[in-house]
Every structure is written in structure tokens, then in C-alpha cells.
PDB file of N, CA and C in Angstrom:
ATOM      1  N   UNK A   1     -12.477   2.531 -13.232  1.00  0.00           N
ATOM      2  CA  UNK A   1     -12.509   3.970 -13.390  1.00  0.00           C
ATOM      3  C   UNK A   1     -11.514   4.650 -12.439  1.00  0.00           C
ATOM      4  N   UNK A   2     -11.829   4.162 -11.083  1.00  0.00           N
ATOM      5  CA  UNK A   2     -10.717   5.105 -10.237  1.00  0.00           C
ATOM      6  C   UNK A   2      -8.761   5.215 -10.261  1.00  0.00           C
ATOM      7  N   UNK A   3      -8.719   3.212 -11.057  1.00  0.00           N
ATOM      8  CA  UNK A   3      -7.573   2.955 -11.474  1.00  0.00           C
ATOM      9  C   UNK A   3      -7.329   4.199 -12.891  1.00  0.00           C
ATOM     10  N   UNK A   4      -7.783   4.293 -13.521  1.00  0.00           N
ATOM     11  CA  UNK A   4      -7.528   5.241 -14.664  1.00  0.00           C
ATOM     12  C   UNK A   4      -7.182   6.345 -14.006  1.00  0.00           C
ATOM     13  N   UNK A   5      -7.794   6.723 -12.960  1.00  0.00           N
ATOM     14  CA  UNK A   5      -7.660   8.061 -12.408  1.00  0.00           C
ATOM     15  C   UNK A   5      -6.176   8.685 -11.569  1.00  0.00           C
ATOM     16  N   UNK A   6      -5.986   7.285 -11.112  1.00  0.00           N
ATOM     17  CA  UNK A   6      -4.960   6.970 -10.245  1.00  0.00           C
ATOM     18  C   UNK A   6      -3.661   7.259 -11.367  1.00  0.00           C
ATOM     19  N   UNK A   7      -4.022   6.495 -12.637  1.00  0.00           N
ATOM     20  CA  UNK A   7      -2.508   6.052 -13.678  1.00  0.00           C
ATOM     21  C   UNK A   7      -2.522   7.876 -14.333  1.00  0.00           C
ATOM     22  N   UNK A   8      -3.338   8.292 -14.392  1.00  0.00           N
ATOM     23  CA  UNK A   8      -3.502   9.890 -14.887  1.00  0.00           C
ATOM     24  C   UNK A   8      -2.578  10.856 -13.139  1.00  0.00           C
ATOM     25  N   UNK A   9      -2.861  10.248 -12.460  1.00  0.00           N
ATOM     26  CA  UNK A   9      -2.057  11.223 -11.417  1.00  0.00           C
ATOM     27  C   UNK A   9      -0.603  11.438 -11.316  1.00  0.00           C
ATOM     28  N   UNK A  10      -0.589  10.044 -11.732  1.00  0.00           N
ATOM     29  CA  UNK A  10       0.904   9.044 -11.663  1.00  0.00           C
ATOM     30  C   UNK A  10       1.653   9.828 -12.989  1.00  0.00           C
ATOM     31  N   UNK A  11       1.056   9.810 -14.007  1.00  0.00           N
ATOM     32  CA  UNK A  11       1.619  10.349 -14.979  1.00  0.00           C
ATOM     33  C   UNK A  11       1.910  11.819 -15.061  1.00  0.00           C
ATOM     34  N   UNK A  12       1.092  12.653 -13.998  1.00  0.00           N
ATOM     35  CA  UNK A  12       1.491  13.952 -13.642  1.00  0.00           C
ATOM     36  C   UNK A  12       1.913  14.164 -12.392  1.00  0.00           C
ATOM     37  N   UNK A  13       2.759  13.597 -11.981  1.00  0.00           N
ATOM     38  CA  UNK A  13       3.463  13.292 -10.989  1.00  0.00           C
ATOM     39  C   UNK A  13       3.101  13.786  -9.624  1.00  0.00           C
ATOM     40  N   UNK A  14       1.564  13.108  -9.402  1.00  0.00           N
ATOM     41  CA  UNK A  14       1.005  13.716  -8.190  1.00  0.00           C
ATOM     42  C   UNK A  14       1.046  12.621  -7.075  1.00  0.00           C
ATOM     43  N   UNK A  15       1.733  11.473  -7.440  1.00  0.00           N
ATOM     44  CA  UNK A  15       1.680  10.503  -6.876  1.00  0.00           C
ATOM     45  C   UNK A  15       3.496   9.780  -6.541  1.00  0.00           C
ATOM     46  N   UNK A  16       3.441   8.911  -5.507  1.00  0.00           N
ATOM     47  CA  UNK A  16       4.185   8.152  -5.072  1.00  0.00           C
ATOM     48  C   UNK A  16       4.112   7.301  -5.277  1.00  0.00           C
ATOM     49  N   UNK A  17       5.784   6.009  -5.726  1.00  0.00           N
ATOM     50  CA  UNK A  17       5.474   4.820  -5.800  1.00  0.00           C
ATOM     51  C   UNK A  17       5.877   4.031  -4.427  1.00  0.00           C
ATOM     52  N   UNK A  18       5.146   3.540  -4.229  1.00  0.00           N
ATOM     53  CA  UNK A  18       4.957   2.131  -3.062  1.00  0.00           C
ATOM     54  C   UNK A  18       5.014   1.050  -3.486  1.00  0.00           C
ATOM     55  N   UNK A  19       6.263   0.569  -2.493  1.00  0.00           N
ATOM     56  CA  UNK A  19       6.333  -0.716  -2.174  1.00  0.00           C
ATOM     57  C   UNK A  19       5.970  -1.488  -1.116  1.00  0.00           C
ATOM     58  N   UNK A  20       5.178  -2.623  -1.174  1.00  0.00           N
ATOM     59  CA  UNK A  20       5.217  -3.407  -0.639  1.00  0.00           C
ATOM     60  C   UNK A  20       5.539  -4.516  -0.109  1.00  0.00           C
ATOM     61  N   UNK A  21       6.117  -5.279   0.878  1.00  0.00           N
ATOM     62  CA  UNK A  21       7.051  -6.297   0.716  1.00  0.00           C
ATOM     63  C   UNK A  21       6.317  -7.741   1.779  1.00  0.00           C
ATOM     64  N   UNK A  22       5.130  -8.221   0.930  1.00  0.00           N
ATOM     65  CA  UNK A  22       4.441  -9.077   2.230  1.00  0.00           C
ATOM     66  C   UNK A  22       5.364 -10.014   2.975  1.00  0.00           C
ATOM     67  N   UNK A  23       4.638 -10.333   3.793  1.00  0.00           N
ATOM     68  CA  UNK A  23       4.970 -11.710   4.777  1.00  0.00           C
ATOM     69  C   UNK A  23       5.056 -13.205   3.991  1.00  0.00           C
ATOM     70  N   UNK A  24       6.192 -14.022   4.218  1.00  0.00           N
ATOM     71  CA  UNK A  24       5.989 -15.262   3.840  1.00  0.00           C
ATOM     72  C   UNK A  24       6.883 -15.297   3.038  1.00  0.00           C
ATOM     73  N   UNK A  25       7.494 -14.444   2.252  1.00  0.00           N
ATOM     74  CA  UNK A  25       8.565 -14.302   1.163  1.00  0.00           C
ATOM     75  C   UNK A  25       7.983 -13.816  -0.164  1.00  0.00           C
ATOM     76  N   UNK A  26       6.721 -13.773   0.017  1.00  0.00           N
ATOM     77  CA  UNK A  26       6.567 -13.372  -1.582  1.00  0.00           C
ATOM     78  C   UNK A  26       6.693 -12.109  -2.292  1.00  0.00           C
ATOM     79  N   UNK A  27       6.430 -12.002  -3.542  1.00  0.00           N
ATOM     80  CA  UNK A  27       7.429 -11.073  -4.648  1.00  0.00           C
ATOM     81  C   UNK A  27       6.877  -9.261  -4.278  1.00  0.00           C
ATOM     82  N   UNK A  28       7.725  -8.395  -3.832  1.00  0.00           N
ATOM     83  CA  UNK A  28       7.225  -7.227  -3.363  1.00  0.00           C
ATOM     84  C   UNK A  28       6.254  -6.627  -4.554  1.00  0.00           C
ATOM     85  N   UNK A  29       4.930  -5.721  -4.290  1.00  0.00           N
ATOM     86  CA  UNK A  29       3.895  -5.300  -5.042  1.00  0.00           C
ATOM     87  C   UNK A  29       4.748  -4.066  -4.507  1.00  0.00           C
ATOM     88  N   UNK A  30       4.079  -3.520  -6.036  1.00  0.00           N
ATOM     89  CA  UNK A  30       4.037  -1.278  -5.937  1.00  0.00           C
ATOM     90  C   UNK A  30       3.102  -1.131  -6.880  1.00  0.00           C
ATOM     91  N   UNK A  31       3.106   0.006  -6.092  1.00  0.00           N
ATOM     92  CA  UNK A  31       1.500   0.828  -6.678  1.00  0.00           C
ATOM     93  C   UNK A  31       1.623   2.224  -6.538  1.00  0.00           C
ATOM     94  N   UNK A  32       0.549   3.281  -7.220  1.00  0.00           N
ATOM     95  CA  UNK A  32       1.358   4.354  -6.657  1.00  0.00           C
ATOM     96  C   UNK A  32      -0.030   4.820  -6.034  1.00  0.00           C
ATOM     97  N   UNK A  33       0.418   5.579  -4.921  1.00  0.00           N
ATOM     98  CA  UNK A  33      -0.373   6.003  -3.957  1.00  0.00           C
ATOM     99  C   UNK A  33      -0.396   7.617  -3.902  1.00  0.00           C
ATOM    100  N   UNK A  34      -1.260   7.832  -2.885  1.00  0.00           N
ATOM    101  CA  UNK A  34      -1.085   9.995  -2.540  1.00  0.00           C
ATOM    102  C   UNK A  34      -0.789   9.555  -1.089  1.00  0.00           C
ATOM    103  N   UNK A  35       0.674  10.336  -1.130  1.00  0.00           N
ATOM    104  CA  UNK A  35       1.388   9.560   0.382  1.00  0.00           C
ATOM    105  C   UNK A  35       1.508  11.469   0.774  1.00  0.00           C
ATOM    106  N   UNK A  36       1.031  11.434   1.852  1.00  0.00           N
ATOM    107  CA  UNK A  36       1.077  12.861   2.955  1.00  0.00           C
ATOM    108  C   UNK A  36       1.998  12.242   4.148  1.00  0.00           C
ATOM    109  N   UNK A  37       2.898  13.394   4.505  1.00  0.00           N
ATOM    110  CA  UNK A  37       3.629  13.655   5.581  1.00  0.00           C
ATOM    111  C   UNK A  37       3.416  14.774   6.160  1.00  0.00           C
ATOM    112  N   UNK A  38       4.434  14.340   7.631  1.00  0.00           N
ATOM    113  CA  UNK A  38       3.728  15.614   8.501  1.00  0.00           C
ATOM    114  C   UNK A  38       3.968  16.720   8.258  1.00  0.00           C
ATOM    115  N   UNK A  39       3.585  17.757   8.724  1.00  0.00           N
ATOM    116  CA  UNK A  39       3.799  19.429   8.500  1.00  0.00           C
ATOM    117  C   UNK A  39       3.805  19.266   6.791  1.00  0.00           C
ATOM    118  N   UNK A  40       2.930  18.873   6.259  1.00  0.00           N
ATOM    119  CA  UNK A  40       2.802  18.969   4.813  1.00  0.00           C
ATOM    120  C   UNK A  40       1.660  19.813   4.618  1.00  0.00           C
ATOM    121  N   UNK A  41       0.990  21.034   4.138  1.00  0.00           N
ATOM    122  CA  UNK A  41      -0.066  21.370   3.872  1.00  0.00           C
ATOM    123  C   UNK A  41      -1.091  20.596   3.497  1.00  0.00           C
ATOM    124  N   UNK A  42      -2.264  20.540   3.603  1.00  0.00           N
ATOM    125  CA  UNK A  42      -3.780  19.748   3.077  1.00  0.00           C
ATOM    126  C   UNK A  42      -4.774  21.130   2.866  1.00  0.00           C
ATOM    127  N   UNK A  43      -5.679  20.506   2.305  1.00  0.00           N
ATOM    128  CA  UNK A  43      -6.692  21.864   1.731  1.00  0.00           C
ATOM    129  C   UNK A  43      -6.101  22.775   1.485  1.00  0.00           C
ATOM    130  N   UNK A  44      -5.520  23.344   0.127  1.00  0.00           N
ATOM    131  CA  UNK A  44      -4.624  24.501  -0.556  1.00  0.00           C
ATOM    132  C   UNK A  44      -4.619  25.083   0.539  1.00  0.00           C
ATOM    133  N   UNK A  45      -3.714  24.465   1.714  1.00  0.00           N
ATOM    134  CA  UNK A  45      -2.957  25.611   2.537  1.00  0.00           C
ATOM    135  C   UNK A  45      -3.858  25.909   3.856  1.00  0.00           C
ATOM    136  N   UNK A  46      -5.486  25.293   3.745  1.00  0.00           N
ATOM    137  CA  UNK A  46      -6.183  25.859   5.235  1.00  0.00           C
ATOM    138  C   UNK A  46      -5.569  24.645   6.630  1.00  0.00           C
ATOM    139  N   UNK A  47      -4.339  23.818   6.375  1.00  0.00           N
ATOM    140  CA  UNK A  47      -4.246  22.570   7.533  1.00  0.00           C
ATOM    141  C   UNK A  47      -2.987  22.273   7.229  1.00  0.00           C
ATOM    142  N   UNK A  48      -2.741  21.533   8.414  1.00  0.00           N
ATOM    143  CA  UNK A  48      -1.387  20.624   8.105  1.00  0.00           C
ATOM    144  C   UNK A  48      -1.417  19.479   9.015  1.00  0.00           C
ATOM    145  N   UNK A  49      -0.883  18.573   7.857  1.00  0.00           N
ATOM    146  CA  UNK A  49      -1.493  17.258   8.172  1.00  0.00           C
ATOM    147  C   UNK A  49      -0.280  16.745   9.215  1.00  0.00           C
ATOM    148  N   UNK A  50      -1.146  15.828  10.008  1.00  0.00           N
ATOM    149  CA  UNK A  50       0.039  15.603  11.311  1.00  0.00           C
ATOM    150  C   UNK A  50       0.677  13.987  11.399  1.00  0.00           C
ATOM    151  N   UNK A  51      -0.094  13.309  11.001  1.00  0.00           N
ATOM    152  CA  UNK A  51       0.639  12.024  10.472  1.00  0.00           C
ATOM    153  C   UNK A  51       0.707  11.550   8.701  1.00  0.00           C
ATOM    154  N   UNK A  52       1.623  10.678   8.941  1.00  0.00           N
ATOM    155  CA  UNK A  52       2.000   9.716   7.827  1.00  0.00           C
ATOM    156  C   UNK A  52       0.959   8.600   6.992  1.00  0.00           C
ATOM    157  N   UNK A  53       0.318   8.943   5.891  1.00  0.00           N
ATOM    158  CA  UNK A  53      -0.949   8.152   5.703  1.00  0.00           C
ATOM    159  C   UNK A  53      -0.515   7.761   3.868  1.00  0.00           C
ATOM    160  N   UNK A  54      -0.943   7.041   3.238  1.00  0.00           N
ATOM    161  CA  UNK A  54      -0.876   6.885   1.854  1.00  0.00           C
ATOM    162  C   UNK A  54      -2.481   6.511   1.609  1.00  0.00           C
ATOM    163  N   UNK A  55      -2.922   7.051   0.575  1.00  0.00           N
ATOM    164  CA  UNK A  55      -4.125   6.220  -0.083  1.00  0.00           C
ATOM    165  C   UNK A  55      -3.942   5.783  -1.378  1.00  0.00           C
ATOM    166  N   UNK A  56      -5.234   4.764  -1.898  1.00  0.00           N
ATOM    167  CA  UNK A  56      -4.428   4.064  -2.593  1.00  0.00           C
ATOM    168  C   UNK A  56      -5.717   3.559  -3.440  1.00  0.00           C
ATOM    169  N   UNK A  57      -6.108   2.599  -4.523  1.00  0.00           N
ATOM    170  CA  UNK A  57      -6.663   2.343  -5.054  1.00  0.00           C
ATOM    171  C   UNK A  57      -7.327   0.683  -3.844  1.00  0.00           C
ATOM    172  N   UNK A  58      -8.731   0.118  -3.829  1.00  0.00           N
ATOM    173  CA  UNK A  58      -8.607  -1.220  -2.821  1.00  0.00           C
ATOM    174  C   UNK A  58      -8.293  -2.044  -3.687  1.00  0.00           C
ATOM    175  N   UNK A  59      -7.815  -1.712  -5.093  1.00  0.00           N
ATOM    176  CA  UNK A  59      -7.623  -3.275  -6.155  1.00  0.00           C
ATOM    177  C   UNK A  59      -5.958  -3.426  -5.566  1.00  0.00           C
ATOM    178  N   UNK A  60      -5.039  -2.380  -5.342  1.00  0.00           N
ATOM    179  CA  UNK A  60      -3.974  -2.713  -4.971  1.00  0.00           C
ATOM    180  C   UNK A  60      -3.890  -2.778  -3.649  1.00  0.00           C
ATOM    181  N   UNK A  61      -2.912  -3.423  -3.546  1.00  0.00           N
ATOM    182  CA  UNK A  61      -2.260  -4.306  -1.852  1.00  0.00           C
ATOM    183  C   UNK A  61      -3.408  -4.738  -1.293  1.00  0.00           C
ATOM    184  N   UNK A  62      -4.337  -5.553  -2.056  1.00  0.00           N
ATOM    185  CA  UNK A  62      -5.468  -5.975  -1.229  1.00  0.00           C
ATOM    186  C   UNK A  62      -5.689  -7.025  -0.417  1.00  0.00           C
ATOM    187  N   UNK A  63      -4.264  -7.343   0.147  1.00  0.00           N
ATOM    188  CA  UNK A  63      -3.759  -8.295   1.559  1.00  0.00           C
ATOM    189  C   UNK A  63      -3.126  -7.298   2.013  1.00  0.00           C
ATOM    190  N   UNK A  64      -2.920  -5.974   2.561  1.00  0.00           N
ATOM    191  CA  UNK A  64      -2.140  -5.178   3.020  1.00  0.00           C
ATOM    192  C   UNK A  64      -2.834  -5.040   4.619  1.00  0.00           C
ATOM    193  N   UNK A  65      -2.203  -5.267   5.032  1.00  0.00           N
ATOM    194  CA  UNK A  65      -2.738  -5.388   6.566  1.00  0.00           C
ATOM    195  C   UNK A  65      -1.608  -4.581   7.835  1.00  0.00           C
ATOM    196  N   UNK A  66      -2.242  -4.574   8.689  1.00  0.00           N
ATOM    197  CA  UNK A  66      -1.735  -3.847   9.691  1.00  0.00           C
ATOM    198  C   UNK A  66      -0.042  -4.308  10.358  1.00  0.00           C
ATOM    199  N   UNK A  67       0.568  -3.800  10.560  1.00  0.00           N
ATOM    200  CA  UNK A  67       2.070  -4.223  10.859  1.00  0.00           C
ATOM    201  C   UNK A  67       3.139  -4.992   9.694  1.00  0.00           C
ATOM    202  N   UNK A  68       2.508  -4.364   8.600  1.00  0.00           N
ATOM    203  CA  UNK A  68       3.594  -4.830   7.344  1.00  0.00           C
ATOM    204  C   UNK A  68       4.313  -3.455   7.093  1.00  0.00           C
ATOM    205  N   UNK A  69       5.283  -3.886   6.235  1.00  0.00           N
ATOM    206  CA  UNK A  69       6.274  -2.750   6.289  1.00  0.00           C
ATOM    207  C   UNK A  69       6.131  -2.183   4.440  1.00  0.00           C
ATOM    208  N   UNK A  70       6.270  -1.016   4.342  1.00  0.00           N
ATOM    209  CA  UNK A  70       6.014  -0.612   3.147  1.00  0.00           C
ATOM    210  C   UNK A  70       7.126   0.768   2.982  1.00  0.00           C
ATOM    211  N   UNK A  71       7.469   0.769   1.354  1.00  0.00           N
ATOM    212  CA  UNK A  71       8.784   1.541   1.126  1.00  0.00           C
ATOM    213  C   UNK A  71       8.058   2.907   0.566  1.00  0.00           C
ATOM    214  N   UNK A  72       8.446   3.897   0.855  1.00  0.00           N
ATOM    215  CA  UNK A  72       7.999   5.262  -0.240  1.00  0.00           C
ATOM    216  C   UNK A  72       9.131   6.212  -0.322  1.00  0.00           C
ATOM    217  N   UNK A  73       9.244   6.842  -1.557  1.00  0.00           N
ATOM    218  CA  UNK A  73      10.365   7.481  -1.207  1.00  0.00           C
ATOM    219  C   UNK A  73      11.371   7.060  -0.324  1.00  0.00           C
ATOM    220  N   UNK A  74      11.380   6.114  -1.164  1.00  0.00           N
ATOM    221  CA  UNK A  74      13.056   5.501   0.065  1.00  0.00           C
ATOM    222  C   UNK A  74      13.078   5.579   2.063  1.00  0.00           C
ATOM    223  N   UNK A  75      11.837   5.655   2.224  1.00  0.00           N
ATOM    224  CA  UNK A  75      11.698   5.392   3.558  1.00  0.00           C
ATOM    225  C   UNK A  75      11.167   4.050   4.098  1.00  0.00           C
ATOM    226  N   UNK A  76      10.834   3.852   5.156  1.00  0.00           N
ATOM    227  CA  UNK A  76      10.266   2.703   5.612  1.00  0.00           C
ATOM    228  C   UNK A  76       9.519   2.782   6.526  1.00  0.00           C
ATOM    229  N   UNK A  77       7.860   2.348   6.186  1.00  0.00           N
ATOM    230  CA  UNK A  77       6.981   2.767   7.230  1.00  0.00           C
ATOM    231  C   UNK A  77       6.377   1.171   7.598  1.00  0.00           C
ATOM    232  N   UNK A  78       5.428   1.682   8.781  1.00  0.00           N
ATOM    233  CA  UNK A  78       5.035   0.384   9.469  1.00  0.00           C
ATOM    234  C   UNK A  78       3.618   0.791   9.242  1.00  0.00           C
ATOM    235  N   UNK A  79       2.658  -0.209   8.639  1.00  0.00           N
ATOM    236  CA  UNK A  79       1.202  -0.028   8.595  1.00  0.00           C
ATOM    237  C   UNK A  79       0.199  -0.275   9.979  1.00  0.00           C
ATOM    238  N   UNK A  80      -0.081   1.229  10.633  1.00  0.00           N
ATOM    239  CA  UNK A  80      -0.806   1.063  12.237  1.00  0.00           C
ATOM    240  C   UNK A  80      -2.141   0.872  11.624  1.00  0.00           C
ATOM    241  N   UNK A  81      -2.692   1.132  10.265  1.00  0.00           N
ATOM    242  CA  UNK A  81      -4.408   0.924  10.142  1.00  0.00           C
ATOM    243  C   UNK A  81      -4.639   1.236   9.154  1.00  0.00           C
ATOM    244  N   UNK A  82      -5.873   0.786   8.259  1.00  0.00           N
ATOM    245  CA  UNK A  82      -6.452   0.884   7.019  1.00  0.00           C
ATOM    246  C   UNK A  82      -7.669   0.889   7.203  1.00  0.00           C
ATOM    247  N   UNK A  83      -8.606   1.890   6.299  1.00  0.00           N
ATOM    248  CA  UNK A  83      -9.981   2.058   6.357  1.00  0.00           C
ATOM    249  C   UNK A  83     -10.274   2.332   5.119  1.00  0.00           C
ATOM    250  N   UNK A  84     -11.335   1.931   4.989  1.00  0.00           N
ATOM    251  CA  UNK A  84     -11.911   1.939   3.456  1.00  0.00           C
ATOM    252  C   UNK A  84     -12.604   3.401   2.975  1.00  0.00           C
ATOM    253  N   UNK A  85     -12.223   3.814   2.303  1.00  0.00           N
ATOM    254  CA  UNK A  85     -12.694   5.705   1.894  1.00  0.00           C
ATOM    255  C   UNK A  85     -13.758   5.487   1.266  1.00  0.00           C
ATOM    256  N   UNK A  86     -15.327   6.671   1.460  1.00  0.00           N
ATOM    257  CA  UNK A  86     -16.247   6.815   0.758  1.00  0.00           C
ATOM    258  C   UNK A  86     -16.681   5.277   0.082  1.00  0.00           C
ATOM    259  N   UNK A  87     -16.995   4.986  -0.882  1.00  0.00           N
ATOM    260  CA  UNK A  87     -17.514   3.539  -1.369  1.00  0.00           C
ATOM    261  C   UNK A  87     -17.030   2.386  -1.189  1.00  0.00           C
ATOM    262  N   UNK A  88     -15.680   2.676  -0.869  1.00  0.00           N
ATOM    263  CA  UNK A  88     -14.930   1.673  -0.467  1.00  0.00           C
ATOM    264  C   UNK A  88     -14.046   1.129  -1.882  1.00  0.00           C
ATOM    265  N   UNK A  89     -14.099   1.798  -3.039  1.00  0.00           N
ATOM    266  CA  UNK A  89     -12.670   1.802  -3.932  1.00  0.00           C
ATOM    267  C   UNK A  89     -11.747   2.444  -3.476  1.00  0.00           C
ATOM    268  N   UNK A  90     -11.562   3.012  -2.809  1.00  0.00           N
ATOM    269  CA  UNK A  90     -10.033   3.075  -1.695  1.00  0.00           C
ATOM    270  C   UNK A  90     -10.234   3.015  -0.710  1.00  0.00           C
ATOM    271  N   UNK A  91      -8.628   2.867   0.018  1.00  0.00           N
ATOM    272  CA  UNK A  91      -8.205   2.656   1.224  1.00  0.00           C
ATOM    273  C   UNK A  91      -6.761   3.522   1.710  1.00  0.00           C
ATOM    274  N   UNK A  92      -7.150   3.978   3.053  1.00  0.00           N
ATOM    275  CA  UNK A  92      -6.104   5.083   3.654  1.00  0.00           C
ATOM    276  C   UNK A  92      -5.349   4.329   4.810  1.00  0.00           C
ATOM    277  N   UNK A  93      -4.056   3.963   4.476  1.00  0.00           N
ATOM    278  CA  UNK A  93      -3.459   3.461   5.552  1.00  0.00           C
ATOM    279  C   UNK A  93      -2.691   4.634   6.578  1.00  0.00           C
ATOM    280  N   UNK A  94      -2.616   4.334   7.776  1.00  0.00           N
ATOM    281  CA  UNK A  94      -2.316   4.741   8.236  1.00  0.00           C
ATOM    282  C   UNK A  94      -0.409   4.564   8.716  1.00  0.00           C
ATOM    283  N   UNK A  95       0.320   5.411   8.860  1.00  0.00           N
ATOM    284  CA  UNK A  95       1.503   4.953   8.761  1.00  0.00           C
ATOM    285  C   UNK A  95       2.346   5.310   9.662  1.00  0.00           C
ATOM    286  N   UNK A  96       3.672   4.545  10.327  1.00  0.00           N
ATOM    287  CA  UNK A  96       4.261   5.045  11.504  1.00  0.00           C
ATOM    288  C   UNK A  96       5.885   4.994  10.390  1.00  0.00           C
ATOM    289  N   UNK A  97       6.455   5.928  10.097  1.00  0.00           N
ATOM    290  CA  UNK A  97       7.722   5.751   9.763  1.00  0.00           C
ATOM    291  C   UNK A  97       8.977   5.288  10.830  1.00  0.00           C
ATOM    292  N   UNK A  98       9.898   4.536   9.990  1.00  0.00           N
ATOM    293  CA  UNK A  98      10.493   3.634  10.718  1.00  0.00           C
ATOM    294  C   UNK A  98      12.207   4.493  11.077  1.00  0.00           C
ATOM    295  N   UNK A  99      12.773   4.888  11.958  1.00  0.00           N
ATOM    296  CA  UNK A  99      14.069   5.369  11.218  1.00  0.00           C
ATOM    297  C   UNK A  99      14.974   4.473  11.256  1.00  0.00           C
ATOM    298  N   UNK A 100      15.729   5.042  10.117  1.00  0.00           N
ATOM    299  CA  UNK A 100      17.093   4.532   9.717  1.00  0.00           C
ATOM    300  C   UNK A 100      18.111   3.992  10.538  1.00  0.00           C
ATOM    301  N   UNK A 101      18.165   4.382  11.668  1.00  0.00           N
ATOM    302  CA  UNK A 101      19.009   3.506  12.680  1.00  0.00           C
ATOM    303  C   UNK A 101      18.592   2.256  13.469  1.00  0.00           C
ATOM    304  N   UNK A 102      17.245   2.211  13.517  1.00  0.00           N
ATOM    305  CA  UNK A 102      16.342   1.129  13.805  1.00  0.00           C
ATOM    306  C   UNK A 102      16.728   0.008  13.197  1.00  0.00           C
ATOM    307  N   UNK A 103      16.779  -1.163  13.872  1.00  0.00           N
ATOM    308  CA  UNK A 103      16.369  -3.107  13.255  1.00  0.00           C
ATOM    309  C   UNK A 103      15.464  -3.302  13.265  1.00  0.00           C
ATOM    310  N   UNK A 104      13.966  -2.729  12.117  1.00  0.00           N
ATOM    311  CA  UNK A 104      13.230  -3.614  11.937  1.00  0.00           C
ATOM    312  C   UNK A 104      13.364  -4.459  11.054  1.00  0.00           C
ATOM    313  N   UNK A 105      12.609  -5.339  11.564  1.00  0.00           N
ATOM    314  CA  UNK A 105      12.017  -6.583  11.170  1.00  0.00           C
ATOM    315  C   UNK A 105      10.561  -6.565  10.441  1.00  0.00           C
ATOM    316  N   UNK A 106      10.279  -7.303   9.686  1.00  0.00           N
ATOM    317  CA  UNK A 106       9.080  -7.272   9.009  1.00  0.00           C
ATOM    318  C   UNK A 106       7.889  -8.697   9.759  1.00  0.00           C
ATOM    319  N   UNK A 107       8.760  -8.907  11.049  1.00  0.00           N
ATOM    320  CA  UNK A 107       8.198  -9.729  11.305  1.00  0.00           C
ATOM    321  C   UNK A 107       7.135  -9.287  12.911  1.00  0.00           C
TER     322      UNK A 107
END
């Protein structure tokens, strides 16, 4: 059900696609997520959100773990934490963006 909900957001373009690129070499996953950045409004306008977070469905990236590197909008973030939302069919990672002049490593 929540996947349906997710592919209905996606299709009204309320969503971001994510990439993922695990450890070990294997084949990068995307999914699309609700990715917030900072000084972005939250609650029609009563907040503004101060870090970098994506949520996401828990059927996708469900090896996604802390210090992997993940693409959105052509950026590159580093995963500091994940917690499981309300029932636990999603999960909100928490995210440190990486900049562009930086050598990371995914290791």
C-alpha cells in the first residue's frame, strides 16, 4: 500500500530519485524518496527544516546503512542515521551532503 503511494507521488512529481551505490561493488539501487534540504520550508510554511534527510519506503535500500554514500539531484550525501517512521514501513535517513571539491570515498 505505502509503495503505491510512494509511485502516485513520483508520478506527480513530489518526489526525488535516489541513488544508491552499496559497498562491495554491487549494482547501484534508486528509489524515489521525499528528500528535504536546509532552509526549505516544512508544515505549509510554519518551519524550516535545518538538515538534509530523505524518506523512503523500508522495502527500498533495505541494507542502507550508516556511512554509505547516496546520489539525489546530482549531489552526494553521506548517510549519518536511519530510523524507522511510525509502523515502521518507512525510514528517514539522515544526511550530511558531501561537496564537490571533496575526495570522497565510499569507503
Amino acid at each position: 500500500m505505502l509503495e503505491r503511494l510512494y509511485d502516485a507521488a513520483a508520478r506527480a512529481g513530489l518526489l526525488s530519485l535516489a541513488t544508491w551505490l552499496p559497498e562491495g561493488g554491487a549494482d547501484p539501487e534508486t528509489a524515489w524518496v521525499e528528500f528535504r534540504a536546509p532552509d526549505e520550508m516544512v508544515l505549509d510554511g510554519l518551519g524550516l527544516s535545518t538538515e538534509y534527510t530523505m524518506r523512503y519506503p523500508a522495502s527500498a535500500f533495505v541494507a542502507l546503512a550508516s556511512g554509505d554514500l547516496v546520489t539525489i539531484n546530482g549531489e552526494r550525501y553521506r548517510v549519518r542515521d536511519i530510523r524507522a517512521i511510525g509502523d515502521g514501513s518507512e525510514r528517514r535517513a539522515s544526511l550530511t551532503r558531501l561537496s564537490a571539491d571533496r575526495n570522497e570515498s565510499a569507503a
